[in-house]
N, C-alpha and C. Protein backbone atom coordinates (compact mmCIF):
# COMPACT_ATOMS: atom_id res chain seq x y z
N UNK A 1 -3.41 19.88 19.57
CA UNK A 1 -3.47 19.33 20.90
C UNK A 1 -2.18 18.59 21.24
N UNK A 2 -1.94 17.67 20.45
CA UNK A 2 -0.81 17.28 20.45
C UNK A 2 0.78 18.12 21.04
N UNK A 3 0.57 19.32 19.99
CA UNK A 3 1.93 19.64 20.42
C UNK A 3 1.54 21.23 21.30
N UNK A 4 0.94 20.79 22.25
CA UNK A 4 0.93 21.26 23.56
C UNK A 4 1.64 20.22 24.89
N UNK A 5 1.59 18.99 24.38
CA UNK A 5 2.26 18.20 24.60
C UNK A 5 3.46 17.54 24.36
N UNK A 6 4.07 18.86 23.70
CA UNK A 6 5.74 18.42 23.20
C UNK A 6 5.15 17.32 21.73
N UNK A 7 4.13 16.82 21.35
CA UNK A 7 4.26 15.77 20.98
C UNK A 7 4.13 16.35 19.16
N UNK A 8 4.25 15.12 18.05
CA UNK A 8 3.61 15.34 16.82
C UNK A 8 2.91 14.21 16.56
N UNK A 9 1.73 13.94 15.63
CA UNK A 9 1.78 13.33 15.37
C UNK A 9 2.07 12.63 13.63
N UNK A 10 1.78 11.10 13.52
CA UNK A 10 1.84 10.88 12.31
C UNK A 10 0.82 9.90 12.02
N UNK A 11 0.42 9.52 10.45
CA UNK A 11 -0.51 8.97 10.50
C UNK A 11 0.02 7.83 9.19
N UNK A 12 -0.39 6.47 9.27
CA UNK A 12 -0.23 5.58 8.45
C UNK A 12 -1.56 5.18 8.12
N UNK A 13 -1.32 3.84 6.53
CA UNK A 13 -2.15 3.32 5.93
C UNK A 13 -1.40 1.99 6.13
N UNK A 14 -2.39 1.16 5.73
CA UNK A 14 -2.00 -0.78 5.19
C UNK A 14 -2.88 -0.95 4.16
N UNK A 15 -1.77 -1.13 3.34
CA UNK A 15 -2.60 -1.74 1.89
C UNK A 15 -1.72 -2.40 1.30
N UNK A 16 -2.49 -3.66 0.32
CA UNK A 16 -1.85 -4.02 -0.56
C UNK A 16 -1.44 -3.83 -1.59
N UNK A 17 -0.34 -4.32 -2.46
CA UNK A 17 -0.39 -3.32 -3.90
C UNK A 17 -0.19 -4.39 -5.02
N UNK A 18 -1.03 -4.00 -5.95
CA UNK A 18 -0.80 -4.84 -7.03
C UNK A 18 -0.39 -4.24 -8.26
N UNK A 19 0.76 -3.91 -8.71
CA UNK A 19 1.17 -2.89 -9.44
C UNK A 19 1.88 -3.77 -10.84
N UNK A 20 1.68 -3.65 -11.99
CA UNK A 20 2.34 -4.14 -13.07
C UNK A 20 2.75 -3.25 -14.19
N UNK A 21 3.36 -3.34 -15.20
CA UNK A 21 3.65 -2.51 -16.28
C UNK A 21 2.83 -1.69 -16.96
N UNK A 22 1.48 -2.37 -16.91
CA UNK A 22 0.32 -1.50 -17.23
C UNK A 22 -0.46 -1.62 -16.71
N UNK A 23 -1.78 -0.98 -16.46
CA UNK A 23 -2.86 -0.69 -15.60
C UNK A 23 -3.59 -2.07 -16.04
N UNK A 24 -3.90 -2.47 -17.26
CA UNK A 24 -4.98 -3.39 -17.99
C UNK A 24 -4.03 -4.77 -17.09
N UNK A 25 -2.42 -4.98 -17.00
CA UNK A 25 -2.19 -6.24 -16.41
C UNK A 25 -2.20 -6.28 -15.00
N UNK A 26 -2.45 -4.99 -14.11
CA UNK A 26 -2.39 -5.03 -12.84
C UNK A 26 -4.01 -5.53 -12.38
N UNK A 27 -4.71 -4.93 -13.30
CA UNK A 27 -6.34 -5.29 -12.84
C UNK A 27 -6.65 -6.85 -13.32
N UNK A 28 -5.79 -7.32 -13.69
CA UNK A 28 -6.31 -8.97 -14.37
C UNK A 28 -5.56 -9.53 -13.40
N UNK A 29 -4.25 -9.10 -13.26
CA UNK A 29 -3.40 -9.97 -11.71
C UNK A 29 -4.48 -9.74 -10.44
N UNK A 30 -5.11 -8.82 -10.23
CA UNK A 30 -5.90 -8.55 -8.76
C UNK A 30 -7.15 -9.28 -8.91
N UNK A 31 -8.03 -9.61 -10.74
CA UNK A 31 -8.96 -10.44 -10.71
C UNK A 31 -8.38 -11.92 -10.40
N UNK A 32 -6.90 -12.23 -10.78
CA UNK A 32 -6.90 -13.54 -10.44
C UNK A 32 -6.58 -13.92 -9.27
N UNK A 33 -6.53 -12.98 -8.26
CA UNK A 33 -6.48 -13.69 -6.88
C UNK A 33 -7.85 -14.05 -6.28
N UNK A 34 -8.67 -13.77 -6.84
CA UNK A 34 -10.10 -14.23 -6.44
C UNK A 34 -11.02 -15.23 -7.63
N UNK A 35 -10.75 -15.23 -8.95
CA UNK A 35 -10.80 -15.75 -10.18
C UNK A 35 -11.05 -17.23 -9.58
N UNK A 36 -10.74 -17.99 -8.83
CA UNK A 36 -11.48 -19.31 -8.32
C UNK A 36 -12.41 -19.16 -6.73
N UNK A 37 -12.80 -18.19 -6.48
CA UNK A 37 -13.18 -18.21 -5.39
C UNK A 37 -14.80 -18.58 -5.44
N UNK A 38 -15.62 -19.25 -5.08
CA UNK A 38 -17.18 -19.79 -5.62
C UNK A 38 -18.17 -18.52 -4.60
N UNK A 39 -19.14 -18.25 -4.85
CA UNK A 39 -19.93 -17.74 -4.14
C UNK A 39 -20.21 -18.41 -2.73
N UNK A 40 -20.35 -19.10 -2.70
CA UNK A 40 -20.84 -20.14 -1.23
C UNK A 40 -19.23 -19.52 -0.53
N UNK A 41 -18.15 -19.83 -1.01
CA UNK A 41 -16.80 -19.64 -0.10
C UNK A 41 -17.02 -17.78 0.67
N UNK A 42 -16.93 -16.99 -0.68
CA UNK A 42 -17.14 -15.72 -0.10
C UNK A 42 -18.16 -15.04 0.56
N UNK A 43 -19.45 -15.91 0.61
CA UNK A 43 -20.42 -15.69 1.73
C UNK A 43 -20.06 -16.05 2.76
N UNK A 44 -19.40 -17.76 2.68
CA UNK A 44 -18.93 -17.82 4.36
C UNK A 44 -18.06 -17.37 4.80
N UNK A 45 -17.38 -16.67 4.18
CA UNK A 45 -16.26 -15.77 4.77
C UNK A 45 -16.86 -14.44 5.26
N UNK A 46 -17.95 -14.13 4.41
CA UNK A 46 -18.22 -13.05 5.02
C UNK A 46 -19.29 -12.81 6.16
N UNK A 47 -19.99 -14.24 6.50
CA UNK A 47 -20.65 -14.27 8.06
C UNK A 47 -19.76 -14.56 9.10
N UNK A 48 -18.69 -15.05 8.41
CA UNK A 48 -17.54 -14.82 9.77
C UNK A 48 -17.10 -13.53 10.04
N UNK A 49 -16.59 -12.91 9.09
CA UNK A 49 -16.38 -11.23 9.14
C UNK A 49 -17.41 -10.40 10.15
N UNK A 50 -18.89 -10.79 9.63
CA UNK A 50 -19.85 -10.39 10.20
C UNK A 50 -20.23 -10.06 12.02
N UNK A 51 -19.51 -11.42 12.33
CA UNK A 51 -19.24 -11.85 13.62
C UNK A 51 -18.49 -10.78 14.25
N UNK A 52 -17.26 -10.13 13.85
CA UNK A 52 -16.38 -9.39 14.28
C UNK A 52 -16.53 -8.46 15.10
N UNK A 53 -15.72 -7.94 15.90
CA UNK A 53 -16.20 -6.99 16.98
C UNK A 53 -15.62 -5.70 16.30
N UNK A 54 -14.81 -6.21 15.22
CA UNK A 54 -13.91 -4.88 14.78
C UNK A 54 -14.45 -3.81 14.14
N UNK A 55 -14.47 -2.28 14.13
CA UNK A 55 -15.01 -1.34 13.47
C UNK A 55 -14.52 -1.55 12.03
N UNK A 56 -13.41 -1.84 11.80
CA UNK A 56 -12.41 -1.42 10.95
C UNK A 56 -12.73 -3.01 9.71
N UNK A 57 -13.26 -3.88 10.38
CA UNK A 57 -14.05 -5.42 9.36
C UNK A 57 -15.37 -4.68 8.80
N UNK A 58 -15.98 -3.85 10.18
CA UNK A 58 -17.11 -3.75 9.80
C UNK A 58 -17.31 -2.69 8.08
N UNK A 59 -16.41 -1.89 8.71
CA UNK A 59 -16.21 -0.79 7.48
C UNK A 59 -16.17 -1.65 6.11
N UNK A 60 -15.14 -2.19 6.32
CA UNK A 60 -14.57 -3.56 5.23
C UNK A 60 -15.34 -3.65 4.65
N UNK A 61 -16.63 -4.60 5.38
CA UNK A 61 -17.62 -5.51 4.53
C UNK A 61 -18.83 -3.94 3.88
N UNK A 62 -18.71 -3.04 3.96
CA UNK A 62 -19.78 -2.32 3.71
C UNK A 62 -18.86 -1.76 2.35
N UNK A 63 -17.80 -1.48 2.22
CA UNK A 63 -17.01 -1.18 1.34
C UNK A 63 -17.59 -1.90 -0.27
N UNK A 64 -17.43 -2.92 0.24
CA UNK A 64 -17.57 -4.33 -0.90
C UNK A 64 -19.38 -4.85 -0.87
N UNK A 65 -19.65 -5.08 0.21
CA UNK A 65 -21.46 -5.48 0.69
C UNK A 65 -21.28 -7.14 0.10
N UNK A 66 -19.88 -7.61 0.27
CA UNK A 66 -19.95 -9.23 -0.44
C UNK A 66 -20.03 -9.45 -1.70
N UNK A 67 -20.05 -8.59 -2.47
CA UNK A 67 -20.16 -8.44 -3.67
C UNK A 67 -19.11 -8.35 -4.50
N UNK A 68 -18.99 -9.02 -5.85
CA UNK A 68 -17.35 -9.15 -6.57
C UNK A 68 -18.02 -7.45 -7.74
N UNK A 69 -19.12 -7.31 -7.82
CA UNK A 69 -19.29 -6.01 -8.73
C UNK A 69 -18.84 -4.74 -7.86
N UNK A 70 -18.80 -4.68 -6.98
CA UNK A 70 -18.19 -3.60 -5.84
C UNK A 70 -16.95 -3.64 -5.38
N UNK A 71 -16.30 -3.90 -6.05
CA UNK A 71 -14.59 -3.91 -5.48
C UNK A 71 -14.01 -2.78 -6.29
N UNK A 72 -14.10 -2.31 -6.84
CA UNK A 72 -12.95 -0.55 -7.10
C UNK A 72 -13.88 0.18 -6.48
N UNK A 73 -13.61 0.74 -4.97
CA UNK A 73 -14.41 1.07 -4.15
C UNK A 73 -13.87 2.78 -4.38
N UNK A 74 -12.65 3.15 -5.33
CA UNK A 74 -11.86 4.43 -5.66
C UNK A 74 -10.88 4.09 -6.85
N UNK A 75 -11.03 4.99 -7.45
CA UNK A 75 -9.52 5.06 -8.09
C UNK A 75 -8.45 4.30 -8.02
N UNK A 76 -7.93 3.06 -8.46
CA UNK A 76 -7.01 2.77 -8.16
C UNK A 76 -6.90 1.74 -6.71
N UNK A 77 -8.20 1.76 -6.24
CA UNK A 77 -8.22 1.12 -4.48
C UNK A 77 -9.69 -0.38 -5.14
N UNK A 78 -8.77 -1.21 -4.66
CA UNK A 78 -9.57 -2.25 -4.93
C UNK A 78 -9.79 -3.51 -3.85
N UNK A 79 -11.29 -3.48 -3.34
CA UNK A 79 -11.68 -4.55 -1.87
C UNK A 79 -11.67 -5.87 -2.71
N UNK A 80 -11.26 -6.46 -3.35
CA UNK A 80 -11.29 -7.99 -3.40
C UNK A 80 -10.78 -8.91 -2.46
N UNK A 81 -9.59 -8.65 -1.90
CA UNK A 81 -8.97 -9.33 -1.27
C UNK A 81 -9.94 -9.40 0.20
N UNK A 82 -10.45 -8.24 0.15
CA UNK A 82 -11.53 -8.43 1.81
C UNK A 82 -12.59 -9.30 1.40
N UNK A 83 -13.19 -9.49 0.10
CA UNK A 83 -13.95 -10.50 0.24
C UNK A 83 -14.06 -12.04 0.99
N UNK A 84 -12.73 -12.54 1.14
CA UNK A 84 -12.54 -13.58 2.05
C UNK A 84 -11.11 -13.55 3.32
N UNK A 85 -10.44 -12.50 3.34
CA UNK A 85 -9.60 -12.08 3.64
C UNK A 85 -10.24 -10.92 5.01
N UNK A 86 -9.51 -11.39 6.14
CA UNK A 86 -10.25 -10.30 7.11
C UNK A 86 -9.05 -9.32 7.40
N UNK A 87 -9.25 -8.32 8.58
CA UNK A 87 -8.16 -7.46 8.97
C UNK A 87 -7.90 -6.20 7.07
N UNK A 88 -7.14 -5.92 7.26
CA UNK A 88 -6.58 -4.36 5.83
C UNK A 88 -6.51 -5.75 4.80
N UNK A 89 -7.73 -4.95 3.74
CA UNK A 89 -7.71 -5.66 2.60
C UNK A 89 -8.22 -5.36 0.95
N UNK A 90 -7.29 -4.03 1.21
CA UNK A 90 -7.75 -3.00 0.17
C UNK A 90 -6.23 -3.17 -0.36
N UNK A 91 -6.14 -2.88 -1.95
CA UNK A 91 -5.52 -2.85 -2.71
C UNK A 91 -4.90 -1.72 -3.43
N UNK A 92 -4.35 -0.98 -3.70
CA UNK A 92 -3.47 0.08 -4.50
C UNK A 92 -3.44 -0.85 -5.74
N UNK A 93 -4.17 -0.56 -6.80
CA UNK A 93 -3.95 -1.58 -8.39
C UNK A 93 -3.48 -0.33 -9.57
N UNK A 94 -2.57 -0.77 -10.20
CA UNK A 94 -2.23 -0.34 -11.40
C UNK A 94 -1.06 0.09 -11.44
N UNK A 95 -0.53 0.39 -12.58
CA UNK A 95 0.76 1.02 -13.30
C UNK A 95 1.55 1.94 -12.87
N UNK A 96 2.93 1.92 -12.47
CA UNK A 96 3.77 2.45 -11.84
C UNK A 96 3.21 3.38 -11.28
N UNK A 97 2.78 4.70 -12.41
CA UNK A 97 2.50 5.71 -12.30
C UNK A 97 0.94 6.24 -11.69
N UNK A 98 -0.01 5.25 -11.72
CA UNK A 98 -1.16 5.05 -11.08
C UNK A 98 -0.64 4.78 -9.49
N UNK A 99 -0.39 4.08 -9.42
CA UNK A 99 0.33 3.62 -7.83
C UNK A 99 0.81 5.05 -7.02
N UNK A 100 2.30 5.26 -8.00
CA UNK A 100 2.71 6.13 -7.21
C UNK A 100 1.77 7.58 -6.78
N UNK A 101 0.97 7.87 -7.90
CA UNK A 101 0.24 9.11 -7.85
C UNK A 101 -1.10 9.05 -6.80
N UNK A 102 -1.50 8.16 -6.69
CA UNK A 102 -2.38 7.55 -5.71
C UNK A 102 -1.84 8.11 -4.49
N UNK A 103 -0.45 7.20 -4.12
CA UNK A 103 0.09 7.39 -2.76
C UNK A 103 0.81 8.94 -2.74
N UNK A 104 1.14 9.63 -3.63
CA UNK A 104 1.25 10.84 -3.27
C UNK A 104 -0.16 11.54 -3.17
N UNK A 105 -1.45 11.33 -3.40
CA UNK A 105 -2.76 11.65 -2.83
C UNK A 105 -2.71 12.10 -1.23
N UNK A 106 -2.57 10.39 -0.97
CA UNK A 106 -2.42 9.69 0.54
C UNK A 106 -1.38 10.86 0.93
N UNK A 107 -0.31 11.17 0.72
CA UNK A 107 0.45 11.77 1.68
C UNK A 107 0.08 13.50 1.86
N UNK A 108 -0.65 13.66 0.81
CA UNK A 108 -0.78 15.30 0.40
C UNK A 108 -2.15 15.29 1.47
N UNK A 109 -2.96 14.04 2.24
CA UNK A 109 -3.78 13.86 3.26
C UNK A 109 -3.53 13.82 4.21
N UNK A 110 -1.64 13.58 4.29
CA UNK A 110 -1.06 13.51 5.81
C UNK A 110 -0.88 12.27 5.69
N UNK A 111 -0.51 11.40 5.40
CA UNK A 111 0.05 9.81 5.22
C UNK A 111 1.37 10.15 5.07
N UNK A 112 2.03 9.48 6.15
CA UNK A 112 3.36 9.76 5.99
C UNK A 112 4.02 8.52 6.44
N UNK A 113 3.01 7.37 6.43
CA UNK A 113 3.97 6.30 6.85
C UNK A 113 2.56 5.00 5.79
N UNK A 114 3.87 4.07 5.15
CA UNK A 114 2.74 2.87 4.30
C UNK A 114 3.44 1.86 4.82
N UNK A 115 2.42 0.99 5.18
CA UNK A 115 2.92 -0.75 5.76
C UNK A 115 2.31 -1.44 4.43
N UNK A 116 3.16 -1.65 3.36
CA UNK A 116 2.24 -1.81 1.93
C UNK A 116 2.83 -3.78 2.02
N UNK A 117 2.26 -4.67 1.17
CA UNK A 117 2.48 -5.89 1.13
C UNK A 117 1.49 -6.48 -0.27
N UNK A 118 1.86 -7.19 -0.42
CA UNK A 118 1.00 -8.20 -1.99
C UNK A 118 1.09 -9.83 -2.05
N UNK A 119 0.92 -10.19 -3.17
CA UNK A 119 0.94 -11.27 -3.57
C UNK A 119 1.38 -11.91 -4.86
N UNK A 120 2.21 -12.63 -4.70
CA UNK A 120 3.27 -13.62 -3.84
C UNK A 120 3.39 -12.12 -3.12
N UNK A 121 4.40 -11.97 -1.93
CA UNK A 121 5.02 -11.17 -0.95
C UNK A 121 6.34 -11.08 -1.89
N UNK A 122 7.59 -11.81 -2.24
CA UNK A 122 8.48 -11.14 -2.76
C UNK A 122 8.42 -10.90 -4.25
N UNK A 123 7.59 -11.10 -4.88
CA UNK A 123 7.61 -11.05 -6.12
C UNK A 123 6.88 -9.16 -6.44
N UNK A 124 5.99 -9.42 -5.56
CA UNK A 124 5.47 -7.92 -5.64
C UNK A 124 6.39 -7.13 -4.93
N UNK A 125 6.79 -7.30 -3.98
CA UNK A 125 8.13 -6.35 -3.57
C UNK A 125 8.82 -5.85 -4.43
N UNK A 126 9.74 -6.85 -4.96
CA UNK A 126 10.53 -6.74 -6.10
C UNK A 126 10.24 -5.64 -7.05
N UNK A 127 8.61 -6.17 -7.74
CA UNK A 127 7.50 -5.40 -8.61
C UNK A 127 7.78 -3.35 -8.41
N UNK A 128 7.37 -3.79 -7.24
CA UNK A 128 6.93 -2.25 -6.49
C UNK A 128 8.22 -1.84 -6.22
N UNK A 129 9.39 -2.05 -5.69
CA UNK A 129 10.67 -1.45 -5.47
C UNK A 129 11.12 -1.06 -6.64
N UNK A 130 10.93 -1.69 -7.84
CA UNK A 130 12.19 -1.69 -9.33
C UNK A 130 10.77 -0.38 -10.33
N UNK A 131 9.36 -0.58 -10.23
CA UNK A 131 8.47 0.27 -10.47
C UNK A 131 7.93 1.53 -9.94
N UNK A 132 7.76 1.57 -8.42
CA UNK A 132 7.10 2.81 -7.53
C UNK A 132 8.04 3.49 -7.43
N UNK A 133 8.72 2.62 -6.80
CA UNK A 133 9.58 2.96 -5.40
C UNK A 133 10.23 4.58 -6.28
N UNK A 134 10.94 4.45 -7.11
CA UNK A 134 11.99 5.56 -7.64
C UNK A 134 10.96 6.99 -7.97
N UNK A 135 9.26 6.74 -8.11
CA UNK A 135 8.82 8.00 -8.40
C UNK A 135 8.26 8.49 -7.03
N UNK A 136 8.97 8.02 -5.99
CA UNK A 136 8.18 8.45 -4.54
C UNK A 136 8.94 9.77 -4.34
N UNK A 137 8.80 10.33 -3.80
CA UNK A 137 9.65 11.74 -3.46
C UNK A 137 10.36 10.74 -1.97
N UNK A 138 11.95 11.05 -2.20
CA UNK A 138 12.31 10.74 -0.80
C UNK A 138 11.89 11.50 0.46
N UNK A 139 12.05 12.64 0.21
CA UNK A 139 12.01 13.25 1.63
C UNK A 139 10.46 12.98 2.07
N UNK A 140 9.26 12.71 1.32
CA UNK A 140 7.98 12.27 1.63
C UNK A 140 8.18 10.69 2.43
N UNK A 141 8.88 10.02 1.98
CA UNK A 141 9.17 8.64 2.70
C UNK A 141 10.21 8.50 3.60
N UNK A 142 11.19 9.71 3.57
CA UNK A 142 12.58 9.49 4.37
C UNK A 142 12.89 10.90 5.76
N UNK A 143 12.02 11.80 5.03
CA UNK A 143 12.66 12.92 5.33
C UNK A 143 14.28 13.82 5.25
N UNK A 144 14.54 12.72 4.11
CA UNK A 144 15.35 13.45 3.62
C UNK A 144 15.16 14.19 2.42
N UNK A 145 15.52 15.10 2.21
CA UNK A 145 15.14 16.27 1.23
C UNK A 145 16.46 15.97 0.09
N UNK A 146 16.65 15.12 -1.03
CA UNK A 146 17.16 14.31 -1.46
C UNK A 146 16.88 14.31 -3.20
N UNK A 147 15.30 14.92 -3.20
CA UNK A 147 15.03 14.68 -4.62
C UNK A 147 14.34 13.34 -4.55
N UNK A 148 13.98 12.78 -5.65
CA UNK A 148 13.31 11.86 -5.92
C UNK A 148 13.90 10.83 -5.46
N UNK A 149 13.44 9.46 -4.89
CA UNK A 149 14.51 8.00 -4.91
C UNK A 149 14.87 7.56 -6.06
N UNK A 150 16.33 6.91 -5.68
CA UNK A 150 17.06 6.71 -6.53
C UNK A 150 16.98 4.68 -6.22
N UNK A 151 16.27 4.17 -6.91
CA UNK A 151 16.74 2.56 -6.48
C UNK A 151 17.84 2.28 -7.04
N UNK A 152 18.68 2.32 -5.68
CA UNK A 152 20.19 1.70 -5.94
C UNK A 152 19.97 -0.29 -6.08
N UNK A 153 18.51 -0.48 -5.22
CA UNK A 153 18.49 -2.08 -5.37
C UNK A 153 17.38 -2.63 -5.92
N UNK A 154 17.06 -4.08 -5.40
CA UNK A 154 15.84 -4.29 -5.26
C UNK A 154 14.93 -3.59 -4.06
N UNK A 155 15.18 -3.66 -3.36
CA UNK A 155 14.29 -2.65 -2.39
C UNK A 155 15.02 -1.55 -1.80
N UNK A 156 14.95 -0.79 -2.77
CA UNK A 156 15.66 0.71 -2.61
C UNK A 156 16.67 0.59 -1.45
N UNK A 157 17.78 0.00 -1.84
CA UNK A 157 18.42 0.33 -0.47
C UNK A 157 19.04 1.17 -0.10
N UNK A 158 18.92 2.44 -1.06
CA UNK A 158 19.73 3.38 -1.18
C UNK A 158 19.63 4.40 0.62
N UNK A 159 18.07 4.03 0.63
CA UNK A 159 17.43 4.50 2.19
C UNK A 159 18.76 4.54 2.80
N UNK A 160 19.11 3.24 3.27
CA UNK A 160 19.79 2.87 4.12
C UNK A 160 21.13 3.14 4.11
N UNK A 161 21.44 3.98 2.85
CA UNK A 161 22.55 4.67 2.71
C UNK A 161 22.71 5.95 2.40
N UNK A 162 21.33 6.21 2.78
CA UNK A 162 22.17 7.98 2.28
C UNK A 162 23.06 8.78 2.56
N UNK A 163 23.51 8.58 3.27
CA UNK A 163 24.74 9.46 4.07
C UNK A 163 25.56 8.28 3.86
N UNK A 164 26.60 8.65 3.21
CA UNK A 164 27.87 8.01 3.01
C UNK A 164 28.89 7.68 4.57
N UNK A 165 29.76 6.66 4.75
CA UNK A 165 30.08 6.35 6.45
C UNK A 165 30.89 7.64 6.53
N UNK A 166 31.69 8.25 5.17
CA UNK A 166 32.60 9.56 5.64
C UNK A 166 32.19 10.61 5.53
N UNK A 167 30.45 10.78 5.04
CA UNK A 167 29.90 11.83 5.82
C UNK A 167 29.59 12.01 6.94
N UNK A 168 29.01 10.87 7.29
CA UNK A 168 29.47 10.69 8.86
C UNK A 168 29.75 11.21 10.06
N UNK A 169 31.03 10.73 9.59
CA UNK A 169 32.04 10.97 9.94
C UNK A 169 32.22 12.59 10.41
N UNK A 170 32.42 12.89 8.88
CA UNK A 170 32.98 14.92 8.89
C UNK A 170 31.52 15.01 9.61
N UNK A 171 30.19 15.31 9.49
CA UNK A 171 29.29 15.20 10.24
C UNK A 171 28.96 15.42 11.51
N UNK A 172 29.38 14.42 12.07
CA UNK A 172 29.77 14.33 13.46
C UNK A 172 31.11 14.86 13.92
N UNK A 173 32.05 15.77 12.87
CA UNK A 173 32.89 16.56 13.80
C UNK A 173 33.89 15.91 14.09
């Protein structure tokens, strides 16, 4: 339908990622972000949720049902963080290679765009850029047809350079 309309489309995810050297330390980092949370807290979080007009909370709370025994809701996809946490609060957990193979799932579904984030925020960046990032296929994240990423940084900045300024250059003629 779309491209009767000149148009294409594309489709994204939001998730968090909790990714460590091995699968056994990524699932103990994702228990300890909830590891002090009391029952009374994550009930009242979740009659506020309840309240919501949103489809996308509602889904949430049925995912999990408030419950800390229901959070690896898939492979690798873990609702803890929605337990008191409203809005995208699903997790990507485990080992480089768990992570990345996951999200090449997601894209082999048509995911071609991730708004991914964690906890701390730069520490998991860091995590996920120097771990994922290099087994992503570029051209799946860039569209450039490139071969695998290469992390030239902490957050691959190689993106932002693939084309050299004097290719460019000759390039553009």
């Amino acid at each position: 339908m779309a491209a009767q309309y000149g148009r294409t489309l594309s489709f994204g995810i939001r998730l968090h990622v909790i990714v460590r050297e091995t699968s056994e330390e990524a699932w103990r980092a994702a228990e300890s972000l909830i590891a002090k949370l009391d029952d009374d807290t994550i009930a009242t979080a979740q009659k506020a949720f309840a309240r919501f007009d949103s489809v996308g909370q509602q889904r949430m709370a049925r995912l999990h049902g408030g419950s800390r025994d229901k959070l690896e809701i898939s492979p690798n996809l873990w609702a803890g963080v929605g337990l008191v946490r409203g809005g995208a609060a699903t997790a990507l957990v485990g080992n480089p290679d768990e992570v990345a193979e996951t999200m090449k799932e997601y894209m082999e579904l048509g995911i071609d765009r991730f708004i991914l984030s964690g906890y701390a925020h730069l520490e998991e960046c860091y995590r996920f850029a120097e771990l994922v990032f290099p087994k992503l296929p570029l051209k799946a994240t860039t569209g450039n047809d490139l071969g695998p990423a290469k992390n030239a940084g902490p957050f691959g900045e190689i993106i932002a350079n693939v084309v050299a300024p004097s290719e460019r250059k000759a390039a553009a003629g």
